[in-house]
N, C-alpha and C. Protein backbone atom coordinates (compact mmCIF):
# COMPACT_ATOMS: atom_id res chain seq x y z
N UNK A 1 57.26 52.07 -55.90
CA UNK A 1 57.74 51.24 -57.00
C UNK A 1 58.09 49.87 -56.45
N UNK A 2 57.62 49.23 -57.15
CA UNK A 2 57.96 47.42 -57.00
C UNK A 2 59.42 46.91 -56.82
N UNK A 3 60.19 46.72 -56.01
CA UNK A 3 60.95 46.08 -56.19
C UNK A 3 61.67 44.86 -57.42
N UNK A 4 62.94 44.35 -57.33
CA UNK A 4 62.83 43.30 -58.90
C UNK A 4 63.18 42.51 -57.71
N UNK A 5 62.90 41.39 -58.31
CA UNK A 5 62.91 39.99 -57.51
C UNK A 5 64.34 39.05 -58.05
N UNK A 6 65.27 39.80 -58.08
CA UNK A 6 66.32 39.10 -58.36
C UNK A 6 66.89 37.79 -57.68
N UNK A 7 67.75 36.72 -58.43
CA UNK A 7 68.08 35.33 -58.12
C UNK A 7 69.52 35.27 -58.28
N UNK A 8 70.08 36.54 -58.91
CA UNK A 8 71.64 36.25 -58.73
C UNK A 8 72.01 35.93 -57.66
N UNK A 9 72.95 35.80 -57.24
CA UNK A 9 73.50 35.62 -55.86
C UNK A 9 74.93 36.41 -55.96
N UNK A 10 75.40 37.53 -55.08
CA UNK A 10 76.46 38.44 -54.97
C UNK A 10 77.72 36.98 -55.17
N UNK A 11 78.71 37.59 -56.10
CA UNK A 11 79.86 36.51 -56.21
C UNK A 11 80.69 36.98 -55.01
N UNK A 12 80.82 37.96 -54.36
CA UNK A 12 81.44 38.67 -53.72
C UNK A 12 81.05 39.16 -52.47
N UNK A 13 81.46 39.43 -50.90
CA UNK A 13 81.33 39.57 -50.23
C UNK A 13 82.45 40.18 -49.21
N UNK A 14 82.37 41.12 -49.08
CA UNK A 14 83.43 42.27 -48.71
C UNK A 14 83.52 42.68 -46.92
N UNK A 15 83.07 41.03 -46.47
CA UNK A 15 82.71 41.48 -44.90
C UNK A 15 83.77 40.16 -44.21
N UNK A 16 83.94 40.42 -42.86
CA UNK A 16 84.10 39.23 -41.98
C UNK A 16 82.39 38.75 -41.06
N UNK A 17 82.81 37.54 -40.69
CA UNK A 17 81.48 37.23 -39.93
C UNK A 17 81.56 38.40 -38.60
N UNK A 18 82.97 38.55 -38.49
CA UNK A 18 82.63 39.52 -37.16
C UNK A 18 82.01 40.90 -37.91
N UNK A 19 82.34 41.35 -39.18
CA UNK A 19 81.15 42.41 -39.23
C UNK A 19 79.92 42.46 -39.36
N UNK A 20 79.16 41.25 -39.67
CA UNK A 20 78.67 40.72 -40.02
C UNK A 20 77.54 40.50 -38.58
N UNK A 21 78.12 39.90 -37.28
CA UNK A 21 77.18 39.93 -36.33
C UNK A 21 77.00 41.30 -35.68
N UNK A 22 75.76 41.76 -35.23
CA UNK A 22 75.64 42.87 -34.38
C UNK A 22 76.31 43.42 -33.07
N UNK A 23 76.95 44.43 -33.00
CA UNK A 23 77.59 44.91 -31.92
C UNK A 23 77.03 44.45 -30.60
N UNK A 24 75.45 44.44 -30.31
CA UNK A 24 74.65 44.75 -29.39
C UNK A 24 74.02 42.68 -29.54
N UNK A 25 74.55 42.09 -30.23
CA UNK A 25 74.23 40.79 -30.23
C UNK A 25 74.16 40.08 -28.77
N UNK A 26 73.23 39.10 -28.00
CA UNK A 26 73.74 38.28 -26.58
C UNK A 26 74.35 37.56 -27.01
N UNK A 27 74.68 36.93 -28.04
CA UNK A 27 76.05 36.01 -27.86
C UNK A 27 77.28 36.37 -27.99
N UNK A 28 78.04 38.03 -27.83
CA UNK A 28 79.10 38.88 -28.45
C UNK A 28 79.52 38.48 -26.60
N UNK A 29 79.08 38.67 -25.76
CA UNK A 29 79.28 38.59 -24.22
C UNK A 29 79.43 37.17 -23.86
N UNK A 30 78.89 36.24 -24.31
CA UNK A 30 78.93 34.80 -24.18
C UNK A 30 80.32 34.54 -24.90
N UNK A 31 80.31 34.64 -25.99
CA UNK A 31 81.80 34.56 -26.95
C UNK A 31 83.23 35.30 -26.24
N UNK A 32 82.48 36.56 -25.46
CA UNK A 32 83.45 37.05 -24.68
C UNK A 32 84.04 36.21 -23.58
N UNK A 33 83.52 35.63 -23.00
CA UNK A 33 83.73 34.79 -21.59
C UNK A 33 83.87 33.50 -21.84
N UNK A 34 83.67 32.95 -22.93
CA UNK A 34 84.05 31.63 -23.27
C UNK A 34 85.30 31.97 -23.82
N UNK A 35 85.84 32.93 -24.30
CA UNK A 35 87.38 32.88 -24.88
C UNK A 35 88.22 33.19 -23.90
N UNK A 36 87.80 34.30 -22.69
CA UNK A 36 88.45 34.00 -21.53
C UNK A 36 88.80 32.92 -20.83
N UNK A 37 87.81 32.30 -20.82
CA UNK A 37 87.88 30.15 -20.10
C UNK A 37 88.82 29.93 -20.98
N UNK A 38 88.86 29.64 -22.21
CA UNK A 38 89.61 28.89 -23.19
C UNK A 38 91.22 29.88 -23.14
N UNK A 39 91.55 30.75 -22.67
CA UNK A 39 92.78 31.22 -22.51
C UNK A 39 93.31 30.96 -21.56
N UNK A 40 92.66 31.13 -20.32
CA UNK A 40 92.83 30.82 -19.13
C UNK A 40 93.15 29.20 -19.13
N UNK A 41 92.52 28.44 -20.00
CA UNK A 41 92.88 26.70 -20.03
C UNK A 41 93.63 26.59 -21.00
N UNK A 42 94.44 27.61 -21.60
CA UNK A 42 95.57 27.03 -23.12
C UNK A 42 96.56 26.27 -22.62
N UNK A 43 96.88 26.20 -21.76
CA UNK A 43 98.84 25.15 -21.28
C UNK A 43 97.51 23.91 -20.61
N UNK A 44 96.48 23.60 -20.13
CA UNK A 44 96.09 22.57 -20.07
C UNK A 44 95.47 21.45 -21.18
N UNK A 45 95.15 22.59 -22.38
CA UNK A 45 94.56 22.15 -23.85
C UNK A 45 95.95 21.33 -24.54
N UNK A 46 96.97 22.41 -24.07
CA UNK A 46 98.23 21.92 -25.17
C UNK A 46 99.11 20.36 -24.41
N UNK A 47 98.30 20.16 -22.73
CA UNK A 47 98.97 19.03 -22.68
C UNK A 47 97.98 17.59 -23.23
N UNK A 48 96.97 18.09 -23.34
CA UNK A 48 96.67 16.88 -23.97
C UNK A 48 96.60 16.48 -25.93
N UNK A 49 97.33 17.20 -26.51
CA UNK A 49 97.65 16.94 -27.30
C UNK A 49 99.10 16.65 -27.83
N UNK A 50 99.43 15.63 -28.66
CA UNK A 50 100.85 15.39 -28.86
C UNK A 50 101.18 16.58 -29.58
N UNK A 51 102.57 16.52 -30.08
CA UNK A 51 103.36 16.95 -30.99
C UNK A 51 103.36 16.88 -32.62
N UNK A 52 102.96 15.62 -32.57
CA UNK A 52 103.38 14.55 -33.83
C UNK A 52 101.72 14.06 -34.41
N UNK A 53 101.65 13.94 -35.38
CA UNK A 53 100.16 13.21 -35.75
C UNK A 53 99.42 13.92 -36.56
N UNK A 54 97.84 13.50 -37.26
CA UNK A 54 97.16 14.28 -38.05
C UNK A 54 96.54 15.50 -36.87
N UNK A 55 96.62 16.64 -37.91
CA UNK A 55 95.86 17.65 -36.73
C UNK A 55 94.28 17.34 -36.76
N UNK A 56 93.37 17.47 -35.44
CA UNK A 56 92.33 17.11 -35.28
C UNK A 56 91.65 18.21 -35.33
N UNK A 57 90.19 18.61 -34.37
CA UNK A 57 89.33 19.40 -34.38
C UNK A 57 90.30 20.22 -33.29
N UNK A 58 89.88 21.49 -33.57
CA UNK A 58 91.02 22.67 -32.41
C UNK A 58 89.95 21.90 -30.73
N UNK A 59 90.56 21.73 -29.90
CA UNK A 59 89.51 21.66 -28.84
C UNK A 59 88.58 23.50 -28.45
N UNK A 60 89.44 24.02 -29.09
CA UNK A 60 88.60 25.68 -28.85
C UNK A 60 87.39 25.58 -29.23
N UNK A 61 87.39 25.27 -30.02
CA UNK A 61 86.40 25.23 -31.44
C UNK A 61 85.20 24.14 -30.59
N UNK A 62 85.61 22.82 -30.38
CA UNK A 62 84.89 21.64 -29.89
C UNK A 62 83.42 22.05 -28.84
N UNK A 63 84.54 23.44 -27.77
CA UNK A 63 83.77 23.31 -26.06
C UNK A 63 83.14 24.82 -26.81
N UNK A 64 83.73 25.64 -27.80
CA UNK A 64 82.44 26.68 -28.05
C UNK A 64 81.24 26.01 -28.87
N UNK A 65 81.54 24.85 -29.33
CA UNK A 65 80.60 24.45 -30.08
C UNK A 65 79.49 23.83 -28.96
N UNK A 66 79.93 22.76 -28.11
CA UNK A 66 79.17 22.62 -26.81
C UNK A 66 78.17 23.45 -26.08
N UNK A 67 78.86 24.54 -25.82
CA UNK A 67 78.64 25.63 -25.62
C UNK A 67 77.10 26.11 -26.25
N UNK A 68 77.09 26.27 -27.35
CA UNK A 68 76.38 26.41 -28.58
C UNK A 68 75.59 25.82 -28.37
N UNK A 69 75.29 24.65 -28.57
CA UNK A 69 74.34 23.32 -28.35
C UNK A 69 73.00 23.35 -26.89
N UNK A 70 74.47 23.97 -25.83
CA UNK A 70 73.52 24.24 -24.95
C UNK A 70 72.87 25.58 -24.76
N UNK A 71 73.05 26.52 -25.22
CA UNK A 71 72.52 27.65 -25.16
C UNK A 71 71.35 27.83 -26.24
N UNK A 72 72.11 27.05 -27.55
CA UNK A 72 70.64 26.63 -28.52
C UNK A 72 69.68 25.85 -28.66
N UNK A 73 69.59 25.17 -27.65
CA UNK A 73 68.85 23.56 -27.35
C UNK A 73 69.34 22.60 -28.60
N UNK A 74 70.51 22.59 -29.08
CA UNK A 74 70.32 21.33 -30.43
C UNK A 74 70.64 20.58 -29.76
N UNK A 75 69.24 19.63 -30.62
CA UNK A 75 69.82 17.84 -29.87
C UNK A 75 71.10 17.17 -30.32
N UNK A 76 71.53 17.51 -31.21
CA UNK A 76 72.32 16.20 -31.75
C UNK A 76 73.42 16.90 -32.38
N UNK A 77 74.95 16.08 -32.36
CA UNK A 77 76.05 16.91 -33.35
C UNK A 77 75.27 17.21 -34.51
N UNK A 78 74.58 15.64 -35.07
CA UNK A 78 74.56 15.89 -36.42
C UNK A 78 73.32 17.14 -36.79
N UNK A 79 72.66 17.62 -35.78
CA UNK A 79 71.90 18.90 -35.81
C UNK A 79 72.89 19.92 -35.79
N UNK A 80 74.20 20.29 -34.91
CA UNK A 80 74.64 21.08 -35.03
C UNK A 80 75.48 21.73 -35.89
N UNK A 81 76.01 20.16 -36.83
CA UNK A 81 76.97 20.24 -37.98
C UNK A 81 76.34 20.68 -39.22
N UNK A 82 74.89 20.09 -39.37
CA UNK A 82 73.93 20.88 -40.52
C UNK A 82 74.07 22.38 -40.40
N UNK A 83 73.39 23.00 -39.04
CA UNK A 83 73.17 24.00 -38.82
C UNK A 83 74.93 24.94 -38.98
N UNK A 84 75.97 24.20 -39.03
CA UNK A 84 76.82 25.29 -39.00
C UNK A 84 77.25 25.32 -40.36
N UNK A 85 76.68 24.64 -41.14
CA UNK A 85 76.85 24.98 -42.72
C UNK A 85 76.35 26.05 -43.44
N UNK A 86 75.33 26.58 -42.82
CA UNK A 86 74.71 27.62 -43.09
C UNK A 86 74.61 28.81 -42.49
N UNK A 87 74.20 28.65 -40.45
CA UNK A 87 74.09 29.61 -39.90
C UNK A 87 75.61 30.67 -39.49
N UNK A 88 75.62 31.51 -40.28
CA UNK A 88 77.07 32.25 -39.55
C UNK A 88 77.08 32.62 -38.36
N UNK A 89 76.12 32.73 -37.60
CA UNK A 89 75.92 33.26 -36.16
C UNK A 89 76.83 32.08 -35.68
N UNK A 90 76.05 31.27 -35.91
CA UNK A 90 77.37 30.04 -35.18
C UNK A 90 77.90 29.62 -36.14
N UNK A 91 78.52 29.77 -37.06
CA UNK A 91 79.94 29.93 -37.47
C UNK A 91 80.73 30.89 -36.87
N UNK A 92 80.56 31.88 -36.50
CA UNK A 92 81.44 32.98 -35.83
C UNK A 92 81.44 32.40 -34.64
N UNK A 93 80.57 32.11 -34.05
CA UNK A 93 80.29 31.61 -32.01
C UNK A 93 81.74 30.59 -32.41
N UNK A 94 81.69 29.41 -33.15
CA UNK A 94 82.26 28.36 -32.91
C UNK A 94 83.67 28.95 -33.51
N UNK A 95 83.91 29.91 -34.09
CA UNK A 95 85.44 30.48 -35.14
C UNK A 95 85.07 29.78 -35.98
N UNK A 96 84.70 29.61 -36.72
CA UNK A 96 84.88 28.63 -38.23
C UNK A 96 84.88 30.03 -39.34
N UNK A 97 85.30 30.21 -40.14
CA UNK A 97 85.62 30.79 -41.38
C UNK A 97 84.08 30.95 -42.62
N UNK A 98 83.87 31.66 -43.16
CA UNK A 98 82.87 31.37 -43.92
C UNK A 98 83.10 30.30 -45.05
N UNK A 99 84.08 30.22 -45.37
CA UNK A 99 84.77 29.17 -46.52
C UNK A 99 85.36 28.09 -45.87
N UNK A 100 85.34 27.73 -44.80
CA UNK A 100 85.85 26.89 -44.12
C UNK A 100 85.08 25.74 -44.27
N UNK A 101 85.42 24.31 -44.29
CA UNK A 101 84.40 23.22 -44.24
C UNK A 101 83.75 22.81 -43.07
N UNK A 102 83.31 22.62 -42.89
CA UNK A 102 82.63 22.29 -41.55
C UNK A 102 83.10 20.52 -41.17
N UNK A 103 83.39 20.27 -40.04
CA UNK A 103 83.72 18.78 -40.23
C UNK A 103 82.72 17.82 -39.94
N UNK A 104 82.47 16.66 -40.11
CA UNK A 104 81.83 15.32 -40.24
C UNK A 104 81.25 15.24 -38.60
N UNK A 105 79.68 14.84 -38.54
CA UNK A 105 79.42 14.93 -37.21
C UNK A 105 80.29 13.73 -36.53
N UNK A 106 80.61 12.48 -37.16
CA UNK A 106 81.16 11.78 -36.45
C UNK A 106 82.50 11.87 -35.75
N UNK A 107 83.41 12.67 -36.71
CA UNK A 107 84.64 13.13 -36.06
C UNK A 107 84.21 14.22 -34.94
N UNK A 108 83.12 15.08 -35.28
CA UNK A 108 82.95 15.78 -34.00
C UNK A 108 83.04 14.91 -32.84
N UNK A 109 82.33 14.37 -32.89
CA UNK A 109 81.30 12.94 -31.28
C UNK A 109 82.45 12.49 -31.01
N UNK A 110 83.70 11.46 -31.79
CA UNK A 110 84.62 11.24 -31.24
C UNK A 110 85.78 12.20 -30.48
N UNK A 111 86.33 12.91 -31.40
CA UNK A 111 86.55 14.01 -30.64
C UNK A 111 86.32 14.73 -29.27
N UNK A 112 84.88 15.06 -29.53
CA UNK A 112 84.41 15.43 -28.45
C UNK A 112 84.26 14.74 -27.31
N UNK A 113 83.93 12.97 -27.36
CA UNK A 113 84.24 12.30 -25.99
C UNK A 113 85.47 12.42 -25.40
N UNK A 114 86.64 12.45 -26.42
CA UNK A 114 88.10 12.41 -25.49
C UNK A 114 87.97 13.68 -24.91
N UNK A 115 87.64 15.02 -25.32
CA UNK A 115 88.31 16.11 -24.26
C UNK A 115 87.10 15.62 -23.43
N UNK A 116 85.66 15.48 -23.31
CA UNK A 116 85.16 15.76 -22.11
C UNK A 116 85.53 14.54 -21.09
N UNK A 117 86.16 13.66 -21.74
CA UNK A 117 86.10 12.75 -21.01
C UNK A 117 87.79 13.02 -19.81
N UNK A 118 88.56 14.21 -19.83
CA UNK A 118 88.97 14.62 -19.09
C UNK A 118 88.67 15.93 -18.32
N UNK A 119 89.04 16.95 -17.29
CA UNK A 119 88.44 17.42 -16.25
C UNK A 119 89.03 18.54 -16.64
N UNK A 120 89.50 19.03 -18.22
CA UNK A 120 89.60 20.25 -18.61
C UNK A 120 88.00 20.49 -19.34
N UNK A 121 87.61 19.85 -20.03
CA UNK A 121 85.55 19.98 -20.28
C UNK A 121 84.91 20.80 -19.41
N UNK A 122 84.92 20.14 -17.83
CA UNK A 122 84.69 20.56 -16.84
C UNK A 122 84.76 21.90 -16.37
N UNK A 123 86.44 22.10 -16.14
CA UNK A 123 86.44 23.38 -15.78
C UNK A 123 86.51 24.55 -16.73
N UNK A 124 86.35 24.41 -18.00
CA UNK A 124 86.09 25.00 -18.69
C UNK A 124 84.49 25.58 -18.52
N UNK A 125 83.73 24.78 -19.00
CA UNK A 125 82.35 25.19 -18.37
C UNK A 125 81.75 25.51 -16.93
N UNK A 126 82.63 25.16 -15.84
CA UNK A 126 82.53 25.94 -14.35
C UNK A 126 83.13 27.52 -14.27
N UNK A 127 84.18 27.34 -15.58
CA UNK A 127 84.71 28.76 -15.76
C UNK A 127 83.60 30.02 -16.44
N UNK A 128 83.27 29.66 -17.52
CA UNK A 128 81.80 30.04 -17.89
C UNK A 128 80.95 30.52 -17.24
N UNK A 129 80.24 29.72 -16.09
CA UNK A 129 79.60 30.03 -15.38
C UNK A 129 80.03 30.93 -14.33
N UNK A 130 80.70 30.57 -13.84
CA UNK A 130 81.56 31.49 -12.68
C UNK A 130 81.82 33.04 -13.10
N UNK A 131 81.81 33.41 -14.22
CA UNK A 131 82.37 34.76 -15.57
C UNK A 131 80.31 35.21 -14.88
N UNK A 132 79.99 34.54 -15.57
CA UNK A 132 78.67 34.59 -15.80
C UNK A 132 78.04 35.20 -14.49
N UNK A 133 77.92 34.08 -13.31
CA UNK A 133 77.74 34.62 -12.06
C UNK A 133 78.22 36.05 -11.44
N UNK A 134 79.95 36.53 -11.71
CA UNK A 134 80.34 37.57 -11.87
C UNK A 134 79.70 38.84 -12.15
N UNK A 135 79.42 38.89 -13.18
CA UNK A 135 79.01 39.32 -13.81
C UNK A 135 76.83 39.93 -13.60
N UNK A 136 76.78 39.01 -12.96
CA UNK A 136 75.02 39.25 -12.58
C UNK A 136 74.32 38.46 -13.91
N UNK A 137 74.83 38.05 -14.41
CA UNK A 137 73.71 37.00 -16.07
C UNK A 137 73.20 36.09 -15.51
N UNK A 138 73.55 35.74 -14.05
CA UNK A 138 72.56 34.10 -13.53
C UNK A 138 71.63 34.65 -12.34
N UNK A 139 70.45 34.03 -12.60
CA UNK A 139 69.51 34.11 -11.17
C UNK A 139 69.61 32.88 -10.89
N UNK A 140 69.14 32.90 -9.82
CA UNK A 140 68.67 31.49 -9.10
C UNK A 140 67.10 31.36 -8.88
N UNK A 141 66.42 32.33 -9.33
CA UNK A 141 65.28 32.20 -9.52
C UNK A 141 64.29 31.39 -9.98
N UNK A 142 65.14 31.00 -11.26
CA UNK A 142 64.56 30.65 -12.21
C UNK A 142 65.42 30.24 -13.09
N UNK A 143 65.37 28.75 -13.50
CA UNK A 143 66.05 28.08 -14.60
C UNK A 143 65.59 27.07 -15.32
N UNK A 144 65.44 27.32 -16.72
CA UNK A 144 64.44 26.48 -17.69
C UNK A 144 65.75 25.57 -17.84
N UNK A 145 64.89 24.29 -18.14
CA UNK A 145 65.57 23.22 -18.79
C UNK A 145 65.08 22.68 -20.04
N UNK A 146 65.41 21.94 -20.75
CA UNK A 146 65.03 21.38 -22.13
C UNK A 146 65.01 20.12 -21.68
N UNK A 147 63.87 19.37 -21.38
CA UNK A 147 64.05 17.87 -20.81
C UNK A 147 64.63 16.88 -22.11
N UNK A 148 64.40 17.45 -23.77
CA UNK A 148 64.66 16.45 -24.75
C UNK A 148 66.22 16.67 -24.51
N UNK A 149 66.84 17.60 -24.14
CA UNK A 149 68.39 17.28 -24.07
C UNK A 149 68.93 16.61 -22.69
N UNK A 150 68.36 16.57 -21.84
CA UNK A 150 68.78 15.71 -20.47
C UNK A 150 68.23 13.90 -21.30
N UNK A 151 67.11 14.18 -21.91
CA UNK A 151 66.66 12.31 -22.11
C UNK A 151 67.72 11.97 -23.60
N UNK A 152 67.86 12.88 -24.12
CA UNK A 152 68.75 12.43 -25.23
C UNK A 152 70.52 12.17 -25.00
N UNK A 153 70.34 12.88 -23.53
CA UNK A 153 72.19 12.43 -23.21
C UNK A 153 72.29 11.37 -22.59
N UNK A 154 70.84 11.04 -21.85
CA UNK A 154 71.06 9.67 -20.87
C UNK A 154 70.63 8.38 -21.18
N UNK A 155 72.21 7.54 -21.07
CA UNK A 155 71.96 6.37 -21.73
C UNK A 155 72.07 5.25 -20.40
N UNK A 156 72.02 4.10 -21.16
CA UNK A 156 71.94 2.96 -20.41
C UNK A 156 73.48 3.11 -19.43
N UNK A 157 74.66 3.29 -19.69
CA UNK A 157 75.85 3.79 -19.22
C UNK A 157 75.66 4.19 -17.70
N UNK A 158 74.46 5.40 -18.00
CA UNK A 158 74.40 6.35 -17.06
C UNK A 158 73.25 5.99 -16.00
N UNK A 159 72.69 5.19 -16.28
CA UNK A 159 71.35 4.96 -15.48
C UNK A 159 71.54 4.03 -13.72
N UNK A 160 71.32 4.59 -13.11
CA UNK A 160 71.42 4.15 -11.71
C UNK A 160 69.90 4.10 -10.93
N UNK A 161 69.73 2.91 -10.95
CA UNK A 161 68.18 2.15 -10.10
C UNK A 161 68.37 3.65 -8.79
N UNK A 162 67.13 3.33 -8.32
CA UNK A 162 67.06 4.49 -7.03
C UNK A 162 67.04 3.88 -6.05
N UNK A 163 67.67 4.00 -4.65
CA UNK A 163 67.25 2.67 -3.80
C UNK A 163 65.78 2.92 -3.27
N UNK A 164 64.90 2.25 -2.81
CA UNK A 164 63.90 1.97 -1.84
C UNK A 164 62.82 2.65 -3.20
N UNK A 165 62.96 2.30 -4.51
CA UNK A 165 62.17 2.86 -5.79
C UNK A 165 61.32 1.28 -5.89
């Protein structure tokens, strides 16, 4: 028998995103070890934020989103901010809520330069890796790169002549 080709859309939804992703998912182990880094760095997160002021992007949220970017090849916030309007996989990776708004790529980018631009960014993602290495998830065998995300991060800023080039 034929199926009906229905267009309602359920008003209702009786799940969390965590039931929602698969037990046996590779990013349930990635999410695992990035929340370890990010616990392990909470009294260094909380000194760089004041007391007083509008609340900003959680930095939790910021370096899993990073995170994200690099494990998904997206080029650009404003690729990643589309994509988290829709995809729950990374809505859950990053914590965002299903009803939650997603914020403005530009407040992301700003945002996101101040934490990386201190040496909690850093060891956050050496922490990552290090979990990772632990663990047996890295060879040294073999490691693909995405050259459009190395040419799309490097700007005039960053560029250093070679000597004897």
């Amino acid at each position: 028998m034929r199926g009906e080709d229905r267009q309602q859309q359920e008003m209702f939804l009786y799940a969390t995103l965590e039931d929602l992703v698969p037990p046996d998912h590779p990013l349930r182990p990635i999410r695992a070890m990035v929340d370890r880094a990010l616990k392990a760095l909470d009294a260094r997160l909380d000194e760089l934020y004041g007391e007083g002021g509008r609340a900003t992007i959680a930095p939790e949220r910021l370096l899993r989103a990073q995170r994200l970017m690099l494990l998904d090849s997206i080029r650009s916030e404003r690729m990643l901010v589309e994509q988290l309007r829709y995809h729950l996989l990374f809505r859950w990776f990053v914590g965002l809520g299903m009803n939650e708004e997603v914020w403005h790529a530009t407040v992301f980018t700003k945002n996101r330069d101040r934490l990386l631009a201190g040496e909690v960014a850093r060891e956050f993602f050496a922490a990552v890796v290090r979990q990772a290495r632990q663990q047996g998830l890295m060879s040294s065998e073999h490691f693909p790169v995405d050259g459009t995300m190395l040419e799309a991060w490097a700007s005039q800023k960053s560029f250093r002549p070679m000597q004897g080039a």
